[in-house]
C-alpha atoms as a PDB file:
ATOM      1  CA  UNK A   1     -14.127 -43.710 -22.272  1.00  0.00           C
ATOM      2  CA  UNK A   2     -14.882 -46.818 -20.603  1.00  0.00           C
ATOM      3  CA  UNK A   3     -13.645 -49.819 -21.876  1.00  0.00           C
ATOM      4  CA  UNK A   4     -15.315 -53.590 -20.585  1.00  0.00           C
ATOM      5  CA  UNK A   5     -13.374 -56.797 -21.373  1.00  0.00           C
ATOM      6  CA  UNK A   6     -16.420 -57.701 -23.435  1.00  0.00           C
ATOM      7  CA  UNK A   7     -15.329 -54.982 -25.501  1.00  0.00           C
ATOM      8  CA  UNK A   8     -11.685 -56.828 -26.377  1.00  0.00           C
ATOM      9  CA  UNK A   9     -12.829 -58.931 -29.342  1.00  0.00           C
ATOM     10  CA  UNK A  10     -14.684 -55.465 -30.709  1.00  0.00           C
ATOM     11  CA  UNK A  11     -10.813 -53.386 -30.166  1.00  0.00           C
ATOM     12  CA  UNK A  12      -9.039 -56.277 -32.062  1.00  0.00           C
ATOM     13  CA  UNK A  13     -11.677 -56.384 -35.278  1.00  0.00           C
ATOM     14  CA  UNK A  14     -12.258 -53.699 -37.037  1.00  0.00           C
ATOM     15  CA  UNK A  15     -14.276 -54.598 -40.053  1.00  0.00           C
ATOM     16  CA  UNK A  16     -16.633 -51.777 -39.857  1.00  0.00           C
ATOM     17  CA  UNK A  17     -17.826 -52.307 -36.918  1.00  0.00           C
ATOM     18  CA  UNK A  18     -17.690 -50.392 -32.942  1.00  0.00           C
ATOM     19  CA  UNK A  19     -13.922 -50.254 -32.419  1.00  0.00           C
ATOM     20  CA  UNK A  20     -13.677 -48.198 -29.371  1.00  0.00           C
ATOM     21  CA  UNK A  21     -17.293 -49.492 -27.291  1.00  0.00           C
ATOM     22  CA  UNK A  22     -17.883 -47.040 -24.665  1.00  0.00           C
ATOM     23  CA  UNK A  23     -20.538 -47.706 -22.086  1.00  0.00           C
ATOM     24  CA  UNK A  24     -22.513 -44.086 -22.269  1.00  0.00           C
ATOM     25  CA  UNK A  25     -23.148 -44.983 -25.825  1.00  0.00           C
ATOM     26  CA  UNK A  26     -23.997 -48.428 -25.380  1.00  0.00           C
ATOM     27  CA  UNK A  27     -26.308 -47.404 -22.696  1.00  0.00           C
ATOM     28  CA  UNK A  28     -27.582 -44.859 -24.918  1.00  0.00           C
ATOM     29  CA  UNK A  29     -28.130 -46.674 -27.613  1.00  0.00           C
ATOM     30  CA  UNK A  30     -30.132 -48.965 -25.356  1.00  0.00           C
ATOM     31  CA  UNK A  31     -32.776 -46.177 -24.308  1.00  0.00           C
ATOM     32  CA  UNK A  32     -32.675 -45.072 -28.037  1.00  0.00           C
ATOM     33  CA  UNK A  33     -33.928 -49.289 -29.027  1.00  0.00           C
ATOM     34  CA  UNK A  34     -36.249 -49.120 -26.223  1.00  0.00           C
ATOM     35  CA  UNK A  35     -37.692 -46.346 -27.372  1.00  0.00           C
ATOM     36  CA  UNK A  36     -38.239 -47.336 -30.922  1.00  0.00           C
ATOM     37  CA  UNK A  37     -39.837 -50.589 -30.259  1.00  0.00           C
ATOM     38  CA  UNK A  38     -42.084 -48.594 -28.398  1.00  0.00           C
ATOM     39  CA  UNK A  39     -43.049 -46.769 -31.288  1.00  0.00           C
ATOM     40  CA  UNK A  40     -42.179 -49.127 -34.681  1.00  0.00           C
ATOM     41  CA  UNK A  41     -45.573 -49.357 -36.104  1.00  0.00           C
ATOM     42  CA  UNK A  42     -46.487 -45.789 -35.914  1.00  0.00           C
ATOM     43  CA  UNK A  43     -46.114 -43.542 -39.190  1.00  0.00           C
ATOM     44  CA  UNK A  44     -44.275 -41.182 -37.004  1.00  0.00           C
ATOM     45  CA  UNK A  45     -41.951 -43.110 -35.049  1.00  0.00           C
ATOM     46  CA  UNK A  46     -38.897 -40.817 -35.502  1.00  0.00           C
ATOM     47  CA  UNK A  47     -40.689 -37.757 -34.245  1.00  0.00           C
ATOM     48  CA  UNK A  48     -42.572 -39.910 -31.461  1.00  0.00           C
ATOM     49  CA  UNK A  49     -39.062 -41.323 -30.736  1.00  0.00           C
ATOM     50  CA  UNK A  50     -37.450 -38.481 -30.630  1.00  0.00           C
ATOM     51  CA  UNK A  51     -40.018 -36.946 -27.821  1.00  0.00           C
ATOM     52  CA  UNK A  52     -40.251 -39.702 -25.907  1.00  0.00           C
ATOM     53  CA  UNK A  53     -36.483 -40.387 -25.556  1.00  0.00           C
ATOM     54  CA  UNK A  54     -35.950 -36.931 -24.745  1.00  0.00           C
ATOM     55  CA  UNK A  55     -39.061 -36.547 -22.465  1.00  0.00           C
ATOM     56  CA  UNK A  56     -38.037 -39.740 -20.667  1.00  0.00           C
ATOM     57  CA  UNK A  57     -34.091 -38.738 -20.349  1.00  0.00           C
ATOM     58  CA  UNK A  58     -33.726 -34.742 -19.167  1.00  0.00           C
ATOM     59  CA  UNK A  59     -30.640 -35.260 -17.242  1.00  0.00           C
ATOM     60  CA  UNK A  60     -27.920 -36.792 -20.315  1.00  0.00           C
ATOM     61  CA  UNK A  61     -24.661 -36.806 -18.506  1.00  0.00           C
ATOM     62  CA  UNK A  62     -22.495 -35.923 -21.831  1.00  0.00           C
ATOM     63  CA  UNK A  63     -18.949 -35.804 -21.566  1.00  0.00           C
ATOM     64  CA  UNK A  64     -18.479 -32.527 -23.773  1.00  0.00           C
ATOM     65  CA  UNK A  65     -21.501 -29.864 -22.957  1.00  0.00           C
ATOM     66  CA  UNK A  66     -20.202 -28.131 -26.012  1.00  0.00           C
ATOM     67  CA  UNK A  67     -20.942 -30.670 -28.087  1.00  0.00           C
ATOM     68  CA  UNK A  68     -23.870 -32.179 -26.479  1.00  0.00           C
ATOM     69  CA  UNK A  69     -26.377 -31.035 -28.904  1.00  0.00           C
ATOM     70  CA  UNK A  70     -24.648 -31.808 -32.090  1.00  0.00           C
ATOM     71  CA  UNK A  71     -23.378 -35.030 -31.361  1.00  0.00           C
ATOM     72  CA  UNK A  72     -26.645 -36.379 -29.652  1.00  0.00           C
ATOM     73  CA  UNK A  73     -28.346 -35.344 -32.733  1.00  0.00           C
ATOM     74  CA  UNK A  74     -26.293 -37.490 -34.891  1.00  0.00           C
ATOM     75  CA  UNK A  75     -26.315 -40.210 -33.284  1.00  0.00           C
ATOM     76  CA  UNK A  76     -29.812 -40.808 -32.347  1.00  0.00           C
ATOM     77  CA  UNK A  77     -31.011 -39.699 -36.023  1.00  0.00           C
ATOM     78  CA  UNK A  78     -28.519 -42.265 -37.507  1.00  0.00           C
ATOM     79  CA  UNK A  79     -29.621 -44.984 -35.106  1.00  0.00           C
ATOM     80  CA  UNK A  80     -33.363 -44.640 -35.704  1.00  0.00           C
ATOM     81  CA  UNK A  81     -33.038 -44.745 -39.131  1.00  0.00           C
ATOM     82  CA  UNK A  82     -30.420 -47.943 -39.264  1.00  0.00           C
ATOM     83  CA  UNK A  83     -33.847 -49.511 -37.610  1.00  0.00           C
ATOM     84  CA  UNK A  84     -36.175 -47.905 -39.388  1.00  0.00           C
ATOM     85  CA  UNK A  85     -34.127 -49.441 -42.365  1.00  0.00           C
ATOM     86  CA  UNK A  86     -33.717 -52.664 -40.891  1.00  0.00           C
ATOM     87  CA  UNK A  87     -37.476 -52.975 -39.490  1.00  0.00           C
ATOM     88  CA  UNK A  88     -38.904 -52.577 -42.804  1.00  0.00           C
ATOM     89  CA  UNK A  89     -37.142 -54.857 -44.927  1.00  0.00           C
ATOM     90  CA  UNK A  90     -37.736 -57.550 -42.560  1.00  0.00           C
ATOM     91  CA  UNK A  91     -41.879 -56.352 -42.629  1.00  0.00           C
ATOM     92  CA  UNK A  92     -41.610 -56.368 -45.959  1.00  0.00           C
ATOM     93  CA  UNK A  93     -39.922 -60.037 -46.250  1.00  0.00           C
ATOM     94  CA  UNK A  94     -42.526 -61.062 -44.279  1.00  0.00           C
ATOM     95  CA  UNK A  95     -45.588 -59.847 -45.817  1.00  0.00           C
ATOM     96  CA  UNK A  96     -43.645 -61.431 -49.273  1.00  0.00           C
ATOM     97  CA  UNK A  97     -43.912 -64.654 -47.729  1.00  0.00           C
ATOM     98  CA  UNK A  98     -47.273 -63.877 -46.644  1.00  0.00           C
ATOM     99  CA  UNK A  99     -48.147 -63.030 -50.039  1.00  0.00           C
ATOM    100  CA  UNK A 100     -46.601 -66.537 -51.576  1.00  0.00           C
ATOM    101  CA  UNK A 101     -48.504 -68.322 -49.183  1.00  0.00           C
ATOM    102  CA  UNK A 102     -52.095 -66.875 -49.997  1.00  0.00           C
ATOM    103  CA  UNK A 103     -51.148 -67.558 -54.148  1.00  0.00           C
ATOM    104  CA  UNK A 104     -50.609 -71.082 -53.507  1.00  0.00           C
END
């Protein structure tokens, strides 16, 4: 696990947040955002996500092969739809104020 010094303030609070930050993941994690942005406005951004991270990263250095699978899995499905989540409440604040504005 590699630990930055950026990473301090995250080891000292742990209010639900990252507590151990580790740079494959936030790398990761990166790719995974990239990836989604990519694809937000589609109906089938998980499944186009989900190819095109995969078709764009073949080589995944994971530290357990065992677990590779598995733990790639749930992290990438839990990320995407976090954003998923998060991207459509904020559409749909929007189009609410949207909305007010054409009433008035």
């Amino acid at each position: 696990m590699a630990l930055k010094k950026g990473a301090i303030p995250s080891n000292l609070k742990t209010r639900g947040g990252l507590t151990h930050p580790n740079d494959f993941l936030f790398r990761l994690l990166i790719t995974v955002e990239k990836s989604f942005v990519k694809y937000c406005e589609n109906n089938d951004v998980f499944l186009m996500k989900i190819d095109d991270f995969f078709g764009n990263n073949q080589s995944i250095n994971f530290p357990c092969v065992e677990h590779k699978k598995d733990v790639l899995t749930q992290i990438i499905s839990n990320f995407i739809i976090m954003r998923m989540q998060q991207y459509s409440l904020i559409t749909n604040k929007n189009a609410n104020k949207l909305n007010a504005k054409k009433k008035s």
